[in-house]
Protein backbone atom coordinates (compact mmCIF):
# COMPACT_ATOMS: atom_id res chain seq x y z
CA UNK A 1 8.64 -22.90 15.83
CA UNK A 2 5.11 -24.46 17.02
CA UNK A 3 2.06 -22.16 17.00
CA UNK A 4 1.38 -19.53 19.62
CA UNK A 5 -0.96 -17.87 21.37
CA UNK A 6 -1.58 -13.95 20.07
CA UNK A 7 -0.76 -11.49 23.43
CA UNK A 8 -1.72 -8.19 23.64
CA UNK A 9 0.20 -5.39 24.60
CA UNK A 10 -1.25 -2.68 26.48
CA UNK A 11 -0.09 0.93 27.29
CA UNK A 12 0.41 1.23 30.85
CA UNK A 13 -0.34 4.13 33.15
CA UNK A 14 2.86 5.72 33.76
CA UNK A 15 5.14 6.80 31.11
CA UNK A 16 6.66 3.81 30.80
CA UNK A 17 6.05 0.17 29.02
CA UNK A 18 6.32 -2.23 31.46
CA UNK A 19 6.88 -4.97 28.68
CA UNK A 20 7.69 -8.14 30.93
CA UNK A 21 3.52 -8.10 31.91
CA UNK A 22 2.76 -6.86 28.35
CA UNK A 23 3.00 -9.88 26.30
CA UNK A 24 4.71 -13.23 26.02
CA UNK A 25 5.57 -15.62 23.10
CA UNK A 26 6.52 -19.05 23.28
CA UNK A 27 10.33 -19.30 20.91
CA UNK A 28 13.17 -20.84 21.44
CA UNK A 29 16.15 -19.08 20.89
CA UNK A 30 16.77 -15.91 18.45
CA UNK A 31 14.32 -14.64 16.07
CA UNK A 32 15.15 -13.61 12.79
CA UNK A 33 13.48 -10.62 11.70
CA UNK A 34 10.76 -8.29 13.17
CA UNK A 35 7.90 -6.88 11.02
CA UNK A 36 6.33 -4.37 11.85
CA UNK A 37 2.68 -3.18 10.67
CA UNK A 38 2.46 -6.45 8.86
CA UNK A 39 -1.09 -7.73 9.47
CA UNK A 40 -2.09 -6.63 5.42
CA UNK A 41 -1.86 -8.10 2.17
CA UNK A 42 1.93 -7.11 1.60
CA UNK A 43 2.55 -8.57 5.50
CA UNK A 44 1.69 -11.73 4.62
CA UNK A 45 3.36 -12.31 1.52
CA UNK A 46 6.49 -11.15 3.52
CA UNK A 47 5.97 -14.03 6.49
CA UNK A 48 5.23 -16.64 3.50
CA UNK A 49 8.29 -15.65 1.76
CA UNK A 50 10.15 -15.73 4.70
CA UNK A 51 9.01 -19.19 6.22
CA UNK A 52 9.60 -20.87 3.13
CA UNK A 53 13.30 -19.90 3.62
CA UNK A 54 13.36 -21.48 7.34
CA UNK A 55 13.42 -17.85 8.08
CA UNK A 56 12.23 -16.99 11.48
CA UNK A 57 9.83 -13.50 12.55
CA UNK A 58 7.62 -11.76 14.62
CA UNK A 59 4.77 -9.69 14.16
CA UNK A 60 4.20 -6.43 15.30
CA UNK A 61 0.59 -5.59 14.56
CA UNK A 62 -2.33 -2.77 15.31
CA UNK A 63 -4.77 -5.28 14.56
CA UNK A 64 -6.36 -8.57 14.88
CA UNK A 65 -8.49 -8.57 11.91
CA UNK A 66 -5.49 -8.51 8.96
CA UNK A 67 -4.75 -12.02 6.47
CA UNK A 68 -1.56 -12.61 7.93
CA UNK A 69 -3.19 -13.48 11.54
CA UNK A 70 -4.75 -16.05 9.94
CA UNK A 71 -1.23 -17.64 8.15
CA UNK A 72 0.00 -21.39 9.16
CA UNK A 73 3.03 -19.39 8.69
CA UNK A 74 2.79 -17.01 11.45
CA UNK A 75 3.57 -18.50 14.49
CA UNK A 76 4.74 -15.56 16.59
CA UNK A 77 2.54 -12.45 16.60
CA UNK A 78 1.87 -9.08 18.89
CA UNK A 79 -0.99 -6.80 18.80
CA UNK A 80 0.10 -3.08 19.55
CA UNK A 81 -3.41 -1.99 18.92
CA UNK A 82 -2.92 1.11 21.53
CA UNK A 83 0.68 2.05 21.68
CA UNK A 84 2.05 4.97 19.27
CA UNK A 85 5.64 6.91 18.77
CA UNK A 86 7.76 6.44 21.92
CA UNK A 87 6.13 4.00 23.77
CA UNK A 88 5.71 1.74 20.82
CA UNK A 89 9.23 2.28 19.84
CA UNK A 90 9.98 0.56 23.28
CA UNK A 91 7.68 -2.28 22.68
CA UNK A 92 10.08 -3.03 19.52
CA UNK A 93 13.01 -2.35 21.11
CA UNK A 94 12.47 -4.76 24.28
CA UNK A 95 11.04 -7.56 21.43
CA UNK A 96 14.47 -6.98 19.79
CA UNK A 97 16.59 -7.50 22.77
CA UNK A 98 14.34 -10.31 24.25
CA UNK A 99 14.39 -12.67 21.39
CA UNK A 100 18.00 -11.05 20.01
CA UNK A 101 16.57 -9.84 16.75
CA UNK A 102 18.67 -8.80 14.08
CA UNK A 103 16.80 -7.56 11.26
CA UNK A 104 13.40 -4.95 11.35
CA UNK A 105 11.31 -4.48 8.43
CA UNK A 106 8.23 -1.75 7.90
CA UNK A 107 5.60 -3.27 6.44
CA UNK A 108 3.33 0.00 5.88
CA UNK A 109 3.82 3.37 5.36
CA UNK A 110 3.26 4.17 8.93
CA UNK A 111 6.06 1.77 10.03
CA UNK A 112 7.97 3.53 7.39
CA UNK A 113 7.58 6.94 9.20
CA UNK A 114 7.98 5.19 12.82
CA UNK A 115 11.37 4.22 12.00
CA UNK A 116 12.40 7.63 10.22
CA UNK A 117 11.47 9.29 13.25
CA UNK A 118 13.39 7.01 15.99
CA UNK A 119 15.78 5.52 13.32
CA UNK A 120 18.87 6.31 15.82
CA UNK A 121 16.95 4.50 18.60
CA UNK A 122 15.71 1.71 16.42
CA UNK A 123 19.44 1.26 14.67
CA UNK A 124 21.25 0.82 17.99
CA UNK A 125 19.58 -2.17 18.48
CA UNK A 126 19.20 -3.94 14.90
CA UNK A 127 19.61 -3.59 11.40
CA UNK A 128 16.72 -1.38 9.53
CA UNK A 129 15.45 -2.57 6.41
CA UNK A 130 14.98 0.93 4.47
CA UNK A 131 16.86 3.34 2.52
CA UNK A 132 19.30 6.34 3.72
CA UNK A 133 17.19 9.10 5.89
CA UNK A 134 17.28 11.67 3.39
CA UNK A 135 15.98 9.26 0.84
CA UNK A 136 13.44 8.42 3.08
CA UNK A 137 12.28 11.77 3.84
CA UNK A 138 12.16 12.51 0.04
CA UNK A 139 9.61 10.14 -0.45
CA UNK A 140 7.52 10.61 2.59
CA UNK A 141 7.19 14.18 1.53
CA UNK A 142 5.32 13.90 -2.35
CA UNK A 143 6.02 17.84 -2.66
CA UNK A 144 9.63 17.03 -2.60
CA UNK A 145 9.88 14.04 -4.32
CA UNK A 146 7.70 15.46 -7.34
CA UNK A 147 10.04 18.40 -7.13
CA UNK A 148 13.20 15.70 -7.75
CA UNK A 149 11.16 14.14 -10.03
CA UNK A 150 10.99 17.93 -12.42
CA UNK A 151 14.91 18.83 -11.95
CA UNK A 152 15.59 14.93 -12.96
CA UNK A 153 13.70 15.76 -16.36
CA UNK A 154 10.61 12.93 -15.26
CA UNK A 155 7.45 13.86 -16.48
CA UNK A 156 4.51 15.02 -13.83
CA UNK A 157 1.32 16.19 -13.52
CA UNK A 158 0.68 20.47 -13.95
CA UNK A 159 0.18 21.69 -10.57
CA UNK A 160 -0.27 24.75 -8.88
CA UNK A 161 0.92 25.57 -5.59
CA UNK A 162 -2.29 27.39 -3.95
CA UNK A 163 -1.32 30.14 -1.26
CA UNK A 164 -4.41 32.23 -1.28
CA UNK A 165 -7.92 31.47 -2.37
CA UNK A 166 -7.66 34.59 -4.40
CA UNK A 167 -5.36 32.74 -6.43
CA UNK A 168 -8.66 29.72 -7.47
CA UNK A 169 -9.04 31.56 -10.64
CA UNK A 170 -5.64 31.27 -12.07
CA UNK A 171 -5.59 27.70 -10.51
CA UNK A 172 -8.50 27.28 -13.15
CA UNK A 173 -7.16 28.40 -15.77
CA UNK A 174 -3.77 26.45 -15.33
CA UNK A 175 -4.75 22.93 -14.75
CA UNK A 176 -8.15 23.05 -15.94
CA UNK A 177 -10.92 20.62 -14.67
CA UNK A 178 -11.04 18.49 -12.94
CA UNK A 179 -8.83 19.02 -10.74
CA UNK A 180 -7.27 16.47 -8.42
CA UNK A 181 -6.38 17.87 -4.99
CA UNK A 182 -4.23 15.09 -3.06
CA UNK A 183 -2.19 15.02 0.29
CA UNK A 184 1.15 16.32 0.36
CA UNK A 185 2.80 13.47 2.19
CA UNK A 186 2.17 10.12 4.31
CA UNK A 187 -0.24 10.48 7.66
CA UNK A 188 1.95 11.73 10.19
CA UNK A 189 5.04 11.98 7.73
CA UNK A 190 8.25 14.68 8.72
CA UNK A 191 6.95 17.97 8.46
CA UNK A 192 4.04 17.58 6.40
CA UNK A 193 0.45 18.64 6.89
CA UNK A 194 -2.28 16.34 7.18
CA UNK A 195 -5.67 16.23 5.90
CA UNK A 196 -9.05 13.80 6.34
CA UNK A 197 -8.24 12.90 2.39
CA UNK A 198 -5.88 10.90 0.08
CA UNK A 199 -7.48 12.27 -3.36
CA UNK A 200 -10.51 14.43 -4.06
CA UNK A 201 -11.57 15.18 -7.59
CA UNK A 202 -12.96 18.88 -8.14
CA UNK A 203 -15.43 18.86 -11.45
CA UNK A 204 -16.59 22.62 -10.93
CA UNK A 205 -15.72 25.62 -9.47
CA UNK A 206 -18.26 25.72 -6.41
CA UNK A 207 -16.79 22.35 -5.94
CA UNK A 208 -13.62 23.40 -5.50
CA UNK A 209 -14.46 26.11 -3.04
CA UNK A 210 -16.22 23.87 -1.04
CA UNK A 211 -13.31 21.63 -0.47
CA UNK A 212 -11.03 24.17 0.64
CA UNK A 213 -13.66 25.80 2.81
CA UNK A 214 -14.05 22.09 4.15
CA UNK A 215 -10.01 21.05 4.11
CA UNK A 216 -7.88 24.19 5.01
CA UNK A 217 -9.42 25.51 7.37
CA UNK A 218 -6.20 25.61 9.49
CA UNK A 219 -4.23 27.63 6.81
CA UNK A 220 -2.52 24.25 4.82
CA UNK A 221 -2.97 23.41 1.26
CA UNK A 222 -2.98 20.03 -0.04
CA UNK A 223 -1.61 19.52 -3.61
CA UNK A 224 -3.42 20.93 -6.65
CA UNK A 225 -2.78 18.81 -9.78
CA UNK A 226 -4.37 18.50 -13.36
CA UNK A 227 -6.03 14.82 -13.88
CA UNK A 228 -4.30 12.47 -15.49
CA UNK A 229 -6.08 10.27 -16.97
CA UNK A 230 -4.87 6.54 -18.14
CA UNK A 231 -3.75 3.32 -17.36
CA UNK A 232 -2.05 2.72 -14.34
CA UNK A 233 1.46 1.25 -14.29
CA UNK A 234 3.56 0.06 -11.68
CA UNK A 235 7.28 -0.48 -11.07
CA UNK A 236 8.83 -3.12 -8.66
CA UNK A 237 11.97 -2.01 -7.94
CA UNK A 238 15.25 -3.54 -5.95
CA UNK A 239 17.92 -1.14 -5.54
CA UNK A 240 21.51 -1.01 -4.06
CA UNK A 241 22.71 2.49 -3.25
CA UNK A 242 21.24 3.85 -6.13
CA UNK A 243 22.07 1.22 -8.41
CA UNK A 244 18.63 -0.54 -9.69
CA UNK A 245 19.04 -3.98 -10.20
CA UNK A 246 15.59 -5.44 -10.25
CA UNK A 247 12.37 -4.03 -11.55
CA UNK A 248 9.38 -5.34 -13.33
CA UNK A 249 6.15 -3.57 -14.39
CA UNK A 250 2.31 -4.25 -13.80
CA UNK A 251 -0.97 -2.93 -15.47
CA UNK A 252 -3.46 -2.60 -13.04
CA UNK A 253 -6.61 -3.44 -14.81
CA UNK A 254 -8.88 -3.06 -12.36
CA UNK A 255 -9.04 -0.37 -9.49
CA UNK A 256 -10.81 0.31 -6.68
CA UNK A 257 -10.25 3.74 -4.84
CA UNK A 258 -6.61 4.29 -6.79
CA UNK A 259 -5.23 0.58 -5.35
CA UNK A 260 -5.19 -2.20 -8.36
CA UNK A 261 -7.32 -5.00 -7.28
CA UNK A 262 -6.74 -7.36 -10.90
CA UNK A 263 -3.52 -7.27 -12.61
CA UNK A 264 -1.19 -8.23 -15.21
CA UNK A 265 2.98 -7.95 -15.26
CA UNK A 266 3.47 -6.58 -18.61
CA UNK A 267 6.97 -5.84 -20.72
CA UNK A 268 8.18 -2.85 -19.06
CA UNK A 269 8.28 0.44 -20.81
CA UNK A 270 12.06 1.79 -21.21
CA UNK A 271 11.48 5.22 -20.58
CA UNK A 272 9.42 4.68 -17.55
CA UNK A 273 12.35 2.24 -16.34
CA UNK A 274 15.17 4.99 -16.85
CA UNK A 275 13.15 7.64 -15.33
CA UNK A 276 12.92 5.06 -12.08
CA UNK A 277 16.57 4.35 -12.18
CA UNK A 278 17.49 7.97 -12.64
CA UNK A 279 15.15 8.43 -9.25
CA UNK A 280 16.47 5.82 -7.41
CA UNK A 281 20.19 7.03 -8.71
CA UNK A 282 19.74 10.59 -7.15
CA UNK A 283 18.16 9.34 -4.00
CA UNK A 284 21.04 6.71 -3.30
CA UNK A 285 18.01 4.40 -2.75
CA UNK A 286 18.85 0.79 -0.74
CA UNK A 287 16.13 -1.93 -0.68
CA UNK A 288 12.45 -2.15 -2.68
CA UNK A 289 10.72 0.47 -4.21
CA UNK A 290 7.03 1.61 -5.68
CA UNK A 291 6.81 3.92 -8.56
CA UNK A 292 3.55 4.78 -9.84
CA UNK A 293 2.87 6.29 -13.28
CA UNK A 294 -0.08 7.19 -15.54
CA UNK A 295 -0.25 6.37 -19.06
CA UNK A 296 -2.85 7.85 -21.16
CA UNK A 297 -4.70 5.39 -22.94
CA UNK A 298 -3.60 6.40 -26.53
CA UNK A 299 -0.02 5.90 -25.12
CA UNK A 300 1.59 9.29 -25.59
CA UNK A 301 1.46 10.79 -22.75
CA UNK A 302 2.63 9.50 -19.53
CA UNK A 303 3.44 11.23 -15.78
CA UNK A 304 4.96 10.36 -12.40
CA UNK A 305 3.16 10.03 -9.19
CA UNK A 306 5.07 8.78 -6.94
CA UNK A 307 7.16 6.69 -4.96
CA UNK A 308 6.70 4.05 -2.17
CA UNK A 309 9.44 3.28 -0.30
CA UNK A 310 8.14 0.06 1.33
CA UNK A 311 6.35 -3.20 0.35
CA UNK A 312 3.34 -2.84 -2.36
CA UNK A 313 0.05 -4.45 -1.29
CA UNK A 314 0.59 -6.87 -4.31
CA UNK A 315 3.72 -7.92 -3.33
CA UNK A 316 2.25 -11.79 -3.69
CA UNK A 317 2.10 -11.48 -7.17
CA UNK A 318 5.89 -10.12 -7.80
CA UNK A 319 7.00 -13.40 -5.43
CA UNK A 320 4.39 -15.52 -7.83
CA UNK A 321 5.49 -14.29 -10.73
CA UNK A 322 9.52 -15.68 -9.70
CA UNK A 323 11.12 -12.45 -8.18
CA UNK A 324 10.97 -13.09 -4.12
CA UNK A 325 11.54 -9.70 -2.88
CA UNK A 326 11.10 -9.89 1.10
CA UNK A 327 13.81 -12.88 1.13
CA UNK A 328 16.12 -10.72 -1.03
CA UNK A 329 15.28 -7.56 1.60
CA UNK A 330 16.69 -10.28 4.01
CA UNK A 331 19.23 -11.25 2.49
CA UNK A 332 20.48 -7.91 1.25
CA UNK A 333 19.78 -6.08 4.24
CA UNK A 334 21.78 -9.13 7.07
CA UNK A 335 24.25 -10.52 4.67
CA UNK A 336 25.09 -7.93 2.48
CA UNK A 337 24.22 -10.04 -0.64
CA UNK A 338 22.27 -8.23 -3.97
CA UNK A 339 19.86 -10.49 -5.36
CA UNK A 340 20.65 -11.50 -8.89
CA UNK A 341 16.66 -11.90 -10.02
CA UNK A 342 15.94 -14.50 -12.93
CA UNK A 343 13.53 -14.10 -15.37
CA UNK A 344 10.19 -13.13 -14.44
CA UNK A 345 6.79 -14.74 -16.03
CA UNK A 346 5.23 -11.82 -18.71
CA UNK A 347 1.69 -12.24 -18.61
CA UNK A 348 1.52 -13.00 -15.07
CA UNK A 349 -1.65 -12.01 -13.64
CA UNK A 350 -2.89 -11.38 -9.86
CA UNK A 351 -6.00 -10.36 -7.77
CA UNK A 352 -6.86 -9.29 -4.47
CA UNK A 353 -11.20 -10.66 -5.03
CA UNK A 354 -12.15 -8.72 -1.46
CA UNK A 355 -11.38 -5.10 -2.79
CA UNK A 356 -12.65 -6.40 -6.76
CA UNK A 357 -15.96 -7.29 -5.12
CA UNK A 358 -15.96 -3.83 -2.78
CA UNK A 359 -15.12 -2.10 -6.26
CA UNK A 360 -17.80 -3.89 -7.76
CA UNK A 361 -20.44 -2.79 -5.50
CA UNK A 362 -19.68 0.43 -5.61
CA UNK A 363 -20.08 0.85 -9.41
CA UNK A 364 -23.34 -1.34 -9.08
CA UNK A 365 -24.95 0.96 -6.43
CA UNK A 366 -23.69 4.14 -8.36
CA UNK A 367 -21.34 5.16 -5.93
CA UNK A 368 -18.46 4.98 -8.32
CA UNK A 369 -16.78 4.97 -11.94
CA UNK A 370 -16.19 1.57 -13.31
CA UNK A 371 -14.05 -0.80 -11.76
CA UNK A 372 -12.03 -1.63 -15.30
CA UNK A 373 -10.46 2.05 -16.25
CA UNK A 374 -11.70 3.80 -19.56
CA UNK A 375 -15.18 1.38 -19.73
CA UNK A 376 -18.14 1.71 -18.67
CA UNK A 377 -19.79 -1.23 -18.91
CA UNK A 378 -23.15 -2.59 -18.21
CA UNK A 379 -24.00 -4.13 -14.61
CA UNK A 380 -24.46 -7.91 -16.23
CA UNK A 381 -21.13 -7.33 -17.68
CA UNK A 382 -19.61 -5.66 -14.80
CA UNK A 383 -20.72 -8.96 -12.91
CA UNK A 384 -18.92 -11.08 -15.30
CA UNK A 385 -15.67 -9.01 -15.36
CA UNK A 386 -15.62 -9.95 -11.63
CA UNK A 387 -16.34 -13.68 -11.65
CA UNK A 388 -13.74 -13.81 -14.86
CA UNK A 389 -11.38 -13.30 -11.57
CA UNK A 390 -11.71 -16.69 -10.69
CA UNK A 391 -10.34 -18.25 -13.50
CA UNK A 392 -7.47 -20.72 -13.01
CA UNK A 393 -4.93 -18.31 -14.52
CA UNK A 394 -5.03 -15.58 -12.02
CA UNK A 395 -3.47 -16.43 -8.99
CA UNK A 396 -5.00 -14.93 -5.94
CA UNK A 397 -2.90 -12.06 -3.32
CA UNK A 398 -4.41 -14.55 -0.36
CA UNK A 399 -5.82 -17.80 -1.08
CA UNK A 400 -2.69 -20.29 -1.76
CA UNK A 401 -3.70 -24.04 -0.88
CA UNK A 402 -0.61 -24.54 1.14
CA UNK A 403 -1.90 -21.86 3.48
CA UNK A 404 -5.64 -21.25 2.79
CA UNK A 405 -7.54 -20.14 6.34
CA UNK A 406 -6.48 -16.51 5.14
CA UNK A 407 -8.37 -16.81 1.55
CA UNK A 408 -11.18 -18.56 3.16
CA UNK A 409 -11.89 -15.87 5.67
CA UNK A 410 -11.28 -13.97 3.30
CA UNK A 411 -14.19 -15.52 0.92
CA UNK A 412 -16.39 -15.84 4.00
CA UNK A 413 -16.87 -12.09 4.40
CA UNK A 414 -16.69 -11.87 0.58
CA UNK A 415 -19.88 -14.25 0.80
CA UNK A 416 -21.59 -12.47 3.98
CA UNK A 417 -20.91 -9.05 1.82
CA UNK A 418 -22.40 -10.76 -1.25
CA UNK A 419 -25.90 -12.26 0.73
CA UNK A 420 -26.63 -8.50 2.38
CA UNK A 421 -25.82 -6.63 -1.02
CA UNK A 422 -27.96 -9.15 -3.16
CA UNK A 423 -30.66 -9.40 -0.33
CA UNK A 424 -31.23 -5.65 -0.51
CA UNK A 425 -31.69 -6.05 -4.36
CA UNK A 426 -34.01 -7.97 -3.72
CA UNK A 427 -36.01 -6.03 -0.53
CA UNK A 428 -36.03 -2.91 -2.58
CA UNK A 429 -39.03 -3.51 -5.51
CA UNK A 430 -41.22 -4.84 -2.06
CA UNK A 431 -40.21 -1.54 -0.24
CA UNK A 432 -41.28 0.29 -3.19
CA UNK A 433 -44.89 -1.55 -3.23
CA UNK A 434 -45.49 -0.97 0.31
CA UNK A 435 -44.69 2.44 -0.02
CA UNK A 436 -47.10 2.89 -3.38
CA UNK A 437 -49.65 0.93 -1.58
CA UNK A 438 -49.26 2.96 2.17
CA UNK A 439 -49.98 6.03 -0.18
């Protein structure tokens, strides 16, 4: 497959795609596998993955800007930037007839809800790569999914189910502060409310008020949880209908926002690996999973989150580390075949440097806690703790040599970010003179 030409496909004016004028790409013969939402970090470890098998795909995309646009690898690409629901549902489905598709994969969690919600279209035409639609469902909606989680014995977070604000006082006095108020469910997810937020953190009372004046005003609560505070730990999962037969664990060392930016594949813990398979047992799951648990840093305590049911953004460093899962979603999903994984490097460390150095930033502006959980360390040796990213050991989520225009775009705007933070550094004690001296 030579390179192509990105097209654009447009909405039209009547209610109908017209997709013969929309876009065109230049392949010979079938095509493979569609993926959808795939212009991100997990995206492009997927197209990798899947070109080094001789494995051919498309790209469905609401962007231009994303790594995998800027792959060797991705030859075939089409930017849905303004088509939603229905009438991006027929974009897929004319790709999949065009090029005789057999095989769609989600690549986010809003391709995940897309093809819950026209799964019956979608299917009639090829093969989904995702689990059963209750399963689905379960863990689209967290308020369900924690509420397996309890019944299945799993640990979890307190939390209080707010139905009046008369009821803030007992909230209190159950979880305690602060308290972590989080949407109930993926944007635009079956039957759950949205909000402006993915976590807020409530320190005081008139804190709390505030963000329910601010957040439900239209009579929906988010969830209300006690803070658990820890280490972050992450399980990779392959299942087949219910039976888990792949997962390994990662320590995410460094954060920014909630999302790991450095991190380490560690020995997994046994309970938190039969609480997954006891999960992904009740849910009948099929294909990769992403469960997400807290550890407290003495060790003792530990709860459930939550699960993904969809690529993780760090999927490069499960594929680095020797466990490929996007060809085994192939391969599983189109040929019926369970991957039988091999051993997996311990110690394996990965890092996506664009969202270290946005973490960074933050913490060195004051904007935010430290980037490395449980410290908080001076801005010299926050600097280091960043450049000590760089070291030959850690293998990056973007840059590979074989395929570098996405790292080095990627370390272009981690430069042009670099010049404007240091150069206001620098403006700011002249600012302050001119200002002293104007007065």
């Amino acid at each position: 497959m030579r390179k192509n030409p990105r097209f654009r496909a447009r909405a039209p004016r009547g209610d109908r795609l017209n997709i013969s004028q929309g876009f065109r790409i230049d392949q010979k013969g079938p095509v493979d596998v569609l993926l959808v939402n795939a212009n991100n970090r997990q995206g492009l470890a997927a197209a990798r993955s899947l070109a080094r098998h001789g494995v051919s795909f498309i790209i469905v995309s609401n962007n231009a800007e994303g790594p995998a646009s800027r792959s060797r690898f991705v030859k075939n690409e089409v930017l849905a930037a303004d088509l939603k629901g229905a009438v991006l549902v027929d974009l897929l489905v004319e790709i999949i007839k065009q090029y005789q598709i057999r095989l769609a994969m989600p690549a986010s969690d809003q391709a995940l809800v897309l093809f819950d919600r026209y799964r019956s279209r979608l299917e009639g035409e090829a093969r989904l790569a995702m689990a059963n639609p209750e399963a689905v469902k379960n863990v689209l909606d967290k308020r369900r999914n924690l509420e397996l989680a309890r019944r299945l014995g799993v640990p979890c977070p307190l939390q209080f189910e707010l139905q009046d604000p008369k009821q803030i006082p007992e909230m209190i006095k159950l979880l305690g502060f602060p308290i972590v108020l989080k949407g109930p469910g993926v944007p635009n997810g079956p039957g759950v409310p949205e909000f402006n937020f993915k976590v807020l953190y409530a320190h005081t009372e008139q804190q709390l008020r505030a963000y329910i004046d601010e957040h439900c005003r239209h009579g929906s609560y988010p969830m209300f949880q006690e803070c658990a505070v820890g280490d972050v730990h992450n399980l990779c999962c392959f299942a087949a209908q219910g039976e888990l037969i792949a997962v390994h664990e990662y320590h995410s060392i460094r954060r920014k926002d909630g999302l790991g930016v450095l991190r380490k594949i560690v020995a997994p813990f046994p309970d938190l690996v039969e609480h997954t398979r006891n999960l992904l047992r009740e849910l009948k799951w099929d294909g990769v999973a992403h469960v997400a648990f807290f550890i407290s840093h003495d060790g003792k305590k530990k709860w459930y989150m939550e699960t993904n049911g969809r690529f993780w953004a760090s999927t490069e460093g499960s594929v680095h580390a020797g466990w490929d899962f996007p060809y085994w979603v192939y391969r599983y999903f189109l040929h019926g075949e369970k991957p039988v994984p091999g051993e997996i490097k311990i110690g394996s460390m990965t890092c996506w440097h664009y969202g270290d150095l946005m973490a960074l930033i933050k913490y060195l502006r004051g904007d935010g806690e430290s980037p490395t959980t449980g410290t908080t360390p001076g801005k010299l040796r926050a600097i280091c703790q960043y450049l000590s990213d760089f070291s030959p050991g850690i293998h990056s989520d973007v840059f590979q040599w074989s395929d570098p225009m996405p790292g080095i775009m990627e370390h272009k705007e981690l430069a042009s970010i670099s010049w404007h933070f240091l150069k206001n550094r620098l403006a700011q004690p002249f600012k302050s003179a001119r200002v002293r001296s104007a007065n």
